[in-house]
N, C-alpha and C. Protein backbone atom coordinates (compact mmCIF):
# COMPACT_ATOMS: atom_id res chain seq x y z
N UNK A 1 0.85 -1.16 0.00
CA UNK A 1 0.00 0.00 0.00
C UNK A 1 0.90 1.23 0.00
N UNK A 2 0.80 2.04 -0.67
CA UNK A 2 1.46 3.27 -1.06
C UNK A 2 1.62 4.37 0.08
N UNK A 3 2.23 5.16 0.76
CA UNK A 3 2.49 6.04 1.65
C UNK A 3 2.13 7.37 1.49
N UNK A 4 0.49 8.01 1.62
CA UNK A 4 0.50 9.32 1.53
C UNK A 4 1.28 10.07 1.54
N UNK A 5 2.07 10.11 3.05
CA UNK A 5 2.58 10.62 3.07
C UNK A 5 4.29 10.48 3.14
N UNK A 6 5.02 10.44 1.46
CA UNK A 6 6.52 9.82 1.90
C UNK A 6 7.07 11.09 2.11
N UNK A 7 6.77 12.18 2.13
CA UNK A 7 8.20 13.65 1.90
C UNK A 7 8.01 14.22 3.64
N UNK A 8 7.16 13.62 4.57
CA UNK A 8 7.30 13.97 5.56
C UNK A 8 7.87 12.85 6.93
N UNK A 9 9.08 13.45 7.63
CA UNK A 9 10.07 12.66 8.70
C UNK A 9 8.92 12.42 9.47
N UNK A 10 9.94 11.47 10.07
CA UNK A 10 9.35 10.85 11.14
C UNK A 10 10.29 12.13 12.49
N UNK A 11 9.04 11.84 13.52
CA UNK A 11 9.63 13.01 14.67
C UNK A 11 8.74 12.53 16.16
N UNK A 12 9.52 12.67 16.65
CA UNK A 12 8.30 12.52 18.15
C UNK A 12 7.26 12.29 18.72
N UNK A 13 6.65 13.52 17.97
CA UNK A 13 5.04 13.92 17.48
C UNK A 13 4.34 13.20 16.51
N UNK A 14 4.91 12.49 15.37
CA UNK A 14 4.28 12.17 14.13
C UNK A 14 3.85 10.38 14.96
N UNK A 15 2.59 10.10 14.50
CA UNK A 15 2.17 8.93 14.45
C UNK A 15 3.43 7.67 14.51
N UNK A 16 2.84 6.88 15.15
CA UNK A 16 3.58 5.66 15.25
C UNK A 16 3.77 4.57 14.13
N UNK A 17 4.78 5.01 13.41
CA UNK A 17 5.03 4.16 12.40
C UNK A 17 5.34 1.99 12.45
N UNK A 18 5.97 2.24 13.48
CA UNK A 18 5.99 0.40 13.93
C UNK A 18 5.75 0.09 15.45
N UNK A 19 4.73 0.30 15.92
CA UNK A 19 4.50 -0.14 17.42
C UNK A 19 4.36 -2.03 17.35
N UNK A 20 4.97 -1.85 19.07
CA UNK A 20 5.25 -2.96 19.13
C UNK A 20 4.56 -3.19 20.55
N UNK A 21 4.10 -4.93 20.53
CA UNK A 21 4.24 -5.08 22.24
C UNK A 21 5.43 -5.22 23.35
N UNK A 22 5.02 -4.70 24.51
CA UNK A 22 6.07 -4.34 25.58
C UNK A 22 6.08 -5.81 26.28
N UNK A 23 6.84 -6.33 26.33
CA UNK A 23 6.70 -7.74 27.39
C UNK A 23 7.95 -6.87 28.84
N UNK A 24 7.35 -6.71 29.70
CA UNK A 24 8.27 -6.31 30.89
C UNK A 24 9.51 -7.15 31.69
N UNK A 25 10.75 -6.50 31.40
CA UNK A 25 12.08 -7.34 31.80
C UNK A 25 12.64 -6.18 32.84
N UNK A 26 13.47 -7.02 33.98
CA UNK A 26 13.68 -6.18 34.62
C UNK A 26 15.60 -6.18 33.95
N UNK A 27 15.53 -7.07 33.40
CA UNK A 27 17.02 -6.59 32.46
C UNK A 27 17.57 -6.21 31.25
N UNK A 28 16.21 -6.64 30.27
CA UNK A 28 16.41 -6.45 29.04
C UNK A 28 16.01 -4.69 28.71
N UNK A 29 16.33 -4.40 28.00
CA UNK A 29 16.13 -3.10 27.44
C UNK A 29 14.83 -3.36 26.02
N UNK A 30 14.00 -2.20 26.09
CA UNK A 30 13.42 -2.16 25.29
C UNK A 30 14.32 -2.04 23.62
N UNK A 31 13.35 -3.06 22.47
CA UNK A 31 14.56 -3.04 21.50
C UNK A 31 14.21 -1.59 20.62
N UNK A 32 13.41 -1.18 20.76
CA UNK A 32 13.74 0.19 19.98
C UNK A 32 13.14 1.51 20.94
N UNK A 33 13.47 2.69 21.59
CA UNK A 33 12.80 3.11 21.90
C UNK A 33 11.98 3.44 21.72
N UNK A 34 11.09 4.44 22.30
CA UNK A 34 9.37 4.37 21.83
C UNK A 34 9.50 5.89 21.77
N UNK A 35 8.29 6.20 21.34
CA UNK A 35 7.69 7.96 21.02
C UNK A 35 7.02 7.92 22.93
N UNK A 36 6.43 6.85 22.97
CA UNK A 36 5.47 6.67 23.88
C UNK A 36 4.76 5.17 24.30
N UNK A 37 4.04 4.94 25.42
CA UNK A 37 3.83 3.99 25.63
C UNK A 37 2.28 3.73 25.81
N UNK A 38 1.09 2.91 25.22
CA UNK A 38 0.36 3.01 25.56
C UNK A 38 -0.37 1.84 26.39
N UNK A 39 -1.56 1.82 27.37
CA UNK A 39 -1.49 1.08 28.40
C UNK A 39 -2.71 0.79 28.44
N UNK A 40 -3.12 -0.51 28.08
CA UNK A 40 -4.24 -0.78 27.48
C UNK A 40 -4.85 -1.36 28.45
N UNK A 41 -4.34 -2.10 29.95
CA UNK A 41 -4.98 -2.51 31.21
C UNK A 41 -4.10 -1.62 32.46
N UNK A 42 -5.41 -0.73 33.05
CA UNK A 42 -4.52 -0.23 33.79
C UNK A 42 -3.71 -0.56 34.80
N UNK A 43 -2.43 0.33 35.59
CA UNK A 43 -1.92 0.16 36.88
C UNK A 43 -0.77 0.68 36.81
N UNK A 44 -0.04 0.00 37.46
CA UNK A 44 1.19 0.84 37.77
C UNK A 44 2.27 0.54 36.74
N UNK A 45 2.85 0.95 36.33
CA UNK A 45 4.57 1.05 35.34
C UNK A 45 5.42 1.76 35.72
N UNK A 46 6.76 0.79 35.98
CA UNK A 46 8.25 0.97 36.32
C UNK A 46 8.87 0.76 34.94
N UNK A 47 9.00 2.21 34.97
CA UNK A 47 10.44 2.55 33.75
C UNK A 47 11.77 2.89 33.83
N UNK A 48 12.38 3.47 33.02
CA UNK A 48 13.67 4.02 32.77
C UNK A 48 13.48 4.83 31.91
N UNK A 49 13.31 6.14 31.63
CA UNK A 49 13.45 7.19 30.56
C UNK A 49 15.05 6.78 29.84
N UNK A 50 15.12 7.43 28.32
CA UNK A 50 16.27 6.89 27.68
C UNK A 50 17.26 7.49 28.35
N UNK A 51 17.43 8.85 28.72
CA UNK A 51 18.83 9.56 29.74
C UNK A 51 18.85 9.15 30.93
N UNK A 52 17.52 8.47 31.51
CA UNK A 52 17.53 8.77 32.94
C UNK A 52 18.74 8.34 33.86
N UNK A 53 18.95 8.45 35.06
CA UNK A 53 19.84 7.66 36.07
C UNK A 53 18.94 6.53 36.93
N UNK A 54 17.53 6.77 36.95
CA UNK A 54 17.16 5.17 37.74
C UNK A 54 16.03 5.62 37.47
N UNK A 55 14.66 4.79 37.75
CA UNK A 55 13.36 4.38 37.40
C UNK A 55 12.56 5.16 38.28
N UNK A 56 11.52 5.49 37.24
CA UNK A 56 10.14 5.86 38.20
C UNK A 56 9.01 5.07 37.99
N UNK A 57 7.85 5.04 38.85
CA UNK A 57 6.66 4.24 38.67
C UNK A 57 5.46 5.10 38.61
N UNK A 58 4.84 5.08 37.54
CA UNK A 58 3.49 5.89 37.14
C UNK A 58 2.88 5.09 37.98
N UNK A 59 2.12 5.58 38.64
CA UNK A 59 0.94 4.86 40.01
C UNK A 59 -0.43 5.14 39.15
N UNK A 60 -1.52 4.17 39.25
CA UNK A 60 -2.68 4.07 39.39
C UNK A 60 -3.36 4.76 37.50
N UNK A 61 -2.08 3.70 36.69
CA UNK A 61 -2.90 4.83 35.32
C UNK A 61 -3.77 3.81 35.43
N UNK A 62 -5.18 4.76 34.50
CA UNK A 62 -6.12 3.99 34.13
C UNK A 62 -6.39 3.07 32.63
N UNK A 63 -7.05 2.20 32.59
CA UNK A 63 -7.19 1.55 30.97
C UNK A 63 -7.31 2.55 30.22
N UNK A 64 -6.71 2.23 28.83
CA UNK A 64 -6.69 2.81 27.55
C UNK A 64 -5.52 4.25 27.61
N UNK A 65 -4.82 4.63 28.88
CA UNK A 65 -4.02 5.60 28.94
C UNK A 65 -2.47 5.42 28.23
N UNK A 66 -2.16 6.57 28.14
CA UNK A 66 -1.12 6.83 27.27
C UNK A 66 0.10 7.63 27.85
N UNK A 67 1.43 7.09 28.24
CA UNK A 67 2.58 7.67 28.91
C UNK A 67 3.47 8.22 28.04
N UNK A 68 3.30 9.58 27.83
CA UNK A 68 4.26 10.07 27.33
C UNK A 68 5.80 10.31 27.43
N UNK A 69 6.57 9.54 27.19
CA UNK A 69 7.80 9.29 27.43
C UNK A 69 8.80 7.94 26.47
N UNK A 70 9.74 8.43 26.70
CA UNK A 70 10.37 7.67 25.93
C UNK A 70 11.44 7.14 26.64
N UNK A 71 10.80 5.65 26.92
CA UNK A 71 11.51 4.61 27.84
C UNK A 71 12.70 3.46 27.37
N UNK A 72 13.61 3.52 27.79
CA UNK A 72 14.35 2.61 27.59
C UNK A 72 14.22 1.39 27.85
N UNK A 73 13.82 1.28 29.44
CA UNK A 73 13.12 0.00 30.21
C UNK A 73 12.01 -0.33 30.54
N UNK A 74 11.15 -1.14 30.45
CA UNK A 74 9.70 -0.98 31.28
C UNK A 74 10.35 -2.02 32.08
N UNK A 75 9.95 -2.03 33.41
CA UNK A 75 10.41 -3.26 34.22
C UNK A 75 9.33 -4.21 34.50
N UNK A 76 9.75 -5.59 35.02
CA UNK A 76 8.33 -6.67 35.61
C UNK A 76 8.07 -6.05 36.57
N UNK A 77 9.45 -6.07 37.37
CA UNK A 77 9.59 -5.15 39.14
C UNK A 77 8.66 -4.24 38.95
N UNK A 78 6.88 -4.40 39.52
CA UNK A 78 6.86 -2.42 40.05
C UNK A 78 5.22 -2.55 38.77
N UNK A 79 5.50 -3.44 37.67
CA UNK A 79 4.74 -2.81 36.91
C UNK A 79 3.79 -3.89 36.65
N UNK A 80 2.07 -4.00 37.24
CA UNK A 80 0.83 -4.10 37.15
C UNK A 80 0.35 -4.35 36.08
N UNK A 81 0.44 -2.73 35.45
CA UNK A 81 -0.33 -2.89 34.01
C UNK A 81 -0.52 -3.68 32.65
N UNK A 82 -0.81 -4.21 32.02
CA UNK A 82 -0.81 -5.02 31.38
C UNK A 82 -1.58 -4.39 29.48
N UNK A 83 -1.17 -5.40 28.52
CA UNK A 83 -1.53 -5.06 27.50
C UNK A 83 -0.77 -4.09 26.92
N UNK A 84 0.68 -3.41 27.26
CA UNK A 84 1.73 -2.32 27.22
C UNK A 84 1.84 -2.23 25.39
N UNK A 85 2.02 -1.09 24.82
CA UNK A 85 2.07 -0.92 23.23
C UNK A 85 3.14 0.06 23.13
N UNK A 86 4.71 -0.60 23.03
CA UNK A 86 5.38 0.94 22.82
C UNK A 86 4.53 1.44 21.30
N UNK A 87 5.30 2.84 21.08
CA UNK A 87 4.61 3.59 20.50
C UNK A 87 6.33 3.89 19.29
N UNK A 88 6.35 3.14 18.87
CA UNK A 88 7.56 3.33 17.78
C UNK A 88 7.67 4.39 16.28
């Protein structure tokens, strides 16, 4: 299928060209980072932002919510939520 749109980059902001599912490791690294993460059963998520120095845990998201950030790690440790969609 042909690409409306080919003369415009890909950027942050622009739609998710290859999302993937998140399976949560507390060692593996996510294999591509994401634009974003979306969270299709809610609860809690333990990440790693791509610069960060150590993890935070979004408390109490709800179904169908969307974490804006771009994670290196999602961890098992810490993280509830389920159904995870990086946003590639």
């Amino acid at each position: 299928m042909p690409d409306p749109f080919p003369c415009h980059g890909d950027s942050p902001d622009a739609p998710s060209r290859a999302p993937y599912l998140v399976t949560p490791s507390d060692s593996t690294d996510l294999p591509v980072i994401p634009k974003g993460l979306y969270i299709g059963t809610g609860g809690d998520v333990t990440l790693r932002g791509m610069n960060a120095a150590g993890d935070v845990t979004y408390r109490n998201l709800p179904d169908a919510s969307y974490i804006n950030v771009r994670a290196q790690y999602v961890r098992a440790t810490g993280t509830t939520a389920t159904d995870i969609i990086a946003e590639a």
